[in-house]
Protein backbone atom coordinates (compact mmCIF):
# COMPACT_ATOMS: atom_id res chain seq x y z
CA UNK A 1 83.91 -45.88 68.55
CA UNK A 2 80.43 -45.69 70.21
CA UNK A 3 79.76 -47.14 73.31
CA UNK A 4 77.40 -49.90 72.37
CA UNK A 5 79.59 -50.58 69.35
CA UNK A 6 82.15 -51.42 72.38
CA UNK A 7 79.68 -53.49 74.44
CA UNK A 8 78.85 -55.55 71.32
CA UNK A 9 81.88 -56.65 70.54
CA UNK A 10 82.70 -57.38 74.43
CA UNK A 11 79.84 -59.16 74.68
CA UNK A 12 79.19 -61.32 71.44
CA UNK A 13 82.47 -61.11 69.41
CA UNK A 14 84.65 -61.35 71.45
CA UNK A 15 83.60 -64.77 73.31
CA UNK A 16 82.27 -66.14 69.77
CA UNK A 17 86.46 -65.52 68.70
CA UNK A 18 87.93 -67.02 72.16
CA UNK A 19 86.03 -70.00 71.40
CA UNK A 20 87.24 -70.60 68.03
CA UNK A 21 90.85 -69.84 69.14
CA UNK A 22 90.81 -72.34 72.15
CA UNK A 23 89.05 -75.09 69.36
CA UNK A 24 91.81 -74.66 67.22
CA UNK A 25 94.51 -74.20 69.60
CA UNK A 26 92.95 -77.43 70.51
CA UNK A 27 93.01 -79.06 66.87
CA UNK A 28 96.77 -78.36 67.02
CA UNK A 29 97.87 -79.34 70.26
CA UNK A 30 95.27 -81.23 71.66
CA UNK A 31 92.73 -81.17 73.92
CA UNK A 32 94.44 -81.94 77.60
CA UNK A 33 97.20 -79.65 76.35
CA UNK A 34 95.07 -76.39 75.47
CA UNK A 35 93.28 -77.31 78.78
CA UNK A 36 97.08 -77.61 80.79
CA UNK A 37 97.48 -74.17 78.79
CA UNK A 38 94.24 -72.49 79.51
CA UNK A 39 94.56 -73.55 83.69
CA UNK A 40 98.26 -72.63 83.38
CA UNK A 41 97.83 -69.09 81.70
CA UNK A 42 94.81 -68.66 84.95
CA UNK A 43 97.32 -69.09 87.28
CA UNK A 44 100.29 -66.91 86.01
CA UNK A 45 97.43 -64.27 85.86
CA UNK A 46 96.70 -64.36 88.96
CA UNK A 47 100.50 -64.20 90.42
CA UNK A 48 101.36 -61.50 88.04
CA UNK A 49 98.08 -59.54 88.89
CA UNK A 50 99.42 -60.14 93.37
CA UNK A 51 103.27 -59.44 92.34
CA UNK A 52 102.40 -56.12 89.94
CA UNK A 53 99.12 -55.37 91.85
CA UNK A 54 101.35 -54.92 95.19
CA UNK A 55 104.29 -52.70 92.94
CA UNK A 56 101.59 -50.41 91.75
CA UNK A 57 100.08 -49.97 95.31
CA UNK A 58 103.48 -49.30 96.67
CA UNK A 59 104.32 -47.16 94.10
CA UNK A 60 100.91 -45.23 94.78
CA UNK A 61 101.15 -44.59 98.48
CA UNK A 62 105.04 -43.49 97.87
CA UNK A 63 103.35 -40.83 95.69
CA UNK A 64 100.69 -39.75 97.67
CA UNK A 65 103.00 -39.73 100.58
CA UNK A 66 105.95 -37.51 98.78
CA UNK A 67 102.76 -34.87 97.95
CA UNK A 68 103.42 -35.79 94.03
CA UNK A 69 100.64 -36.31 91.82
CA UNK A 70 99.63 -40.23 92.14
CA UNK A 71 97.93 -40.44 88.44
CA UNK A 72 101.04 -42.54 86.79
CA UNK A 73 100.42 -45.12 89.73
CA UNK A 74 96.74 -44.69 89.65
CA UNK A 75 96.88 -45.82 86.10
CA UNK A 76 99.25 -48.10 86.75
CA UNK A 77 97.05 -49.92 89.12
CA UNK A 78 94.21 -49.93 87.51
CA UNK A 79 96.20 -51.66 84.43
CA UNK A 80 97.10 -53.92 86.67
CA UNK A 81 94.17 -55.22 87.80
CA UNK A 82 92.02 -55.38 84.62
CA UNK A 83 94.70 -56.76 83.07
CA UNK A 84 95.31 -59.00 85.89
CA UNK A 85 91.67 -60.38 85.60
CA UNK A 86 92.00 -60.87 81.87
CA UNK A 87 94.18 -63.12 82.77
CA UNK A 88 92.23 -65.30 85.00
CA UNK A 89 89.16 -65.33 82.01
CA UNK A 90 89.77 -68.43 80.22
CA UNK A 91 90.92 -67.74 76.50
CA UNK A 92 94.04 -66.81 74.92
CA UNK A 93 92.84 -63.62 73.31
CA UNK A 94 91.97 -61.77 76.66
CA UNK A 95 95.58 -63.84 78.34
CA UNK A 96 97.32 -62.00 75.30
CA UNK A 97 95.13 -58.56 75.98
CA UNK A 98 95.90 -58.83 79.57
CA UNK A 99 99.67 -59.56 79.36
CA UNK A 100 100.05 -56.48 78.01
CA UNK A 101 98.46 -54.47 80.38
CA UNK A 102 100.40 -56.21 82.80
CA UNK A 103 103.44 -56.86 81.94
CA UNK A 104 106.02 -53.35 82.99
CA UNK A 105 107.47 -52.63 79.25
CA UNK A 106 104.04 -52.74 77.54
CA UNK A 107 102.05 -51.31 80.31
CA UNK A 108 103.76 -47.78 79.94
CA UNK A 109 102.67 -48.36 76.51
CA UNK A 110 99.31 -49.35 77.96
CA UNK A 111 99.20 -46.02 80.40
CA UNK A 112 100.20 -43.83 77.67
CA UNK A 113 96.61 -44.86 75.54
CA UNK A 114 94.52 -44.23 78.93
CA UNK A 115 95.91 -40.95 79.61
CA UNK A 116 95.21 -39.93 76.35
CA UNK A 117 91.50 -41.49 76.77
CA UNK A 118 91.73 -39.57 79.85
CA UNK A 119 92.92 -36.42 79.00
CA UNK A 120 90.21 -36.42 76.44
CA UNK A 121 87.44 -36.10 78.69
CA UNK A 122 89.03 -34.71 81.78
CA UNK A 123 88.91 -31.11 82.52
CA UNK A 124 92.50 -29.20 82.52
CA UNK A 125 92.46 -28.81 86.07
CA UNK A 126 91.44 -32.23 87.83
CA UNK A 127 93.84 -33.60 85.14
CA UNK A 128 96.62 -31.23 86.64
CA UNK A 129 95.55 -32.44 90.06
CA UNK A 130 95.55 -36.43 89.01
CA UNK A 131 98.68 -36.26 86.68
CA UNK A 132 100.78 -33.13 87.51
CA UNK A 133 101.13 -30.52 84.94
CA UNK A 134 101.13 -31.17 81.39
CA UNK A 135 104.52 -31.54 79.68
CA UNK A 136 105.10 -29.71 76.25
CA UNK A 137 107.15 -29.68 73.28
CA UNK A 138 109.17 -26.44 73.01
CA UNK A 139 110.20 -26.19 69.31
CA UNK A 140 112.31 -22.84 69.22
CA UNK A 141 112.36 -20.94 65.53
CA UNK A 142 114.24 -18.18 63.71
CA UNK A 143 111.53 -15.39 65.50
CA UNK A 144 109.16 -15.21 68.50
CA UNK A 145 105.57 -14.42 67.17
CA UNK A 146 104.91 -12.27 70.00
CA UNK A 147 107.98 -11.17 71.68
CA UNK A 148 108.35 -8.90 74.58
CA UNK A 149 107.38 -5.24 74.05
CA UNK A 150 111.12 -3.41 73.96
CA UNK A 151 111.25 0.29 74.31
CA UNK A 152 110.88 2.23 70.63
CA UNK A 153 114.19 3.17 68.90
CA UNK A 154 115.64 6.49 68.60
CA UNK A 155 114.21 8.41 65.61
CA UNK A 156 116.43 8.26 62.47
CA UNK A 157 118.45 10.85 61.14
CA UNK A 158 118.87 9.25 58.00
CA UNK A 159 116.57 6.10 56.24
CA UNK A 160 117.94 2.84 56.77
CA UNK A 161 119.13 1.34 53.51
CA UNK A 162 116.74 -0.93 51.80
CA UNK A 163 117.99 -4.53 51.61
CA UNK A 164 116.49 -6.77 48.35
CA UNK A 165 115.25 -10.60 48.92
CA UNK A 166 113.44 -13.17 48.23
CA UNK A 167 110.71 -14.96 50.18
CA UNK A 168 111.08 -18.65 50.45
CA UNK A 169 109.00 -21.18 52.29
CA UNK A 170 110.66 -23.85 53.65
CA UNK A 171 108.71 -27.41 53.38
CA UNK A 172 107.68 -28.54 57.22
């Protein structure tokens, strides 16, 4: 998605739909309820964005101080806080946006789509630095494509027998 695409929908859509949700969350509950609502969802953002805001700063200087790479609390932190201030916008659709950056089960899910942003347009090395070396998937087959050089067998006396098959390729 290009950048301006991005900024568009920040910009115009996304206030234009916040305004229809809080009139019809208004229709339906009425209006000094969706107001109670809207103050009431402010104010849980802004404890949620102190109480995880200080976990993710404590979790950071732990890192930094054990010489481990602080990029999972980094990330963590910076969740925090724009999700955090999400939260104080008025509107549902940026409480429900911000919630989930917040909150600890979905913000691993949250972290997870940043570092892959991240990783994206981060050289190998600073993301080493940042995030500590990359984890892999080790899938082990029936042969190594390249295996070590060993030393070259003993020169027949005799030919080895010939064996008959059949190539088969197995559906991945």
């Amino acid at each position: 998605m290009s950048r301006r695409l991005l900024l568009v929908l920040l910009l115009v859509v996304l206030p234009i739909a916040e305004i229809a949700v809080i009139i019809g969350v208004g229709k339906a509950i009425g209006v000094p309820w969706t107001i109670a609502l809207l103050l009431a969802s402010s104010v849980a953002g802004a404890w949620l964005l102190r109480r995880e805001g200080v976990r993710a700063w404590r979790a950071f200087r732990d890192e930094a101080a054990a010489g481990r790479p602080p990029g999972n609390a980094a990330t963590d932190g910076l969740l925090v806080l724009v999700g955090g201030l999400l939260m104080v916008l008025p509107g549902f659709i940026t409480d429900v946006i911000g919630l989930l950056m917040v909150a600890p089960p979905t913000r691993r899910l949250s972290r997870g789509f940043v570092l892959r942003v991240v990783d994206r347009r981060m050289g190998s090395q600073a993301r080493a630095n940042l995030f500590g070396p990359r984890k892999v998937r080790v899938r082990y087959g029936p042969a190594q494509r390249n295996p070590a050089p060993s030393p070259p067998p003993p020169p027949p006396t005799t030919p080895p027998p010939a064996i008959e098959g059949e190539i088969v390729d197995r559906p991945d």
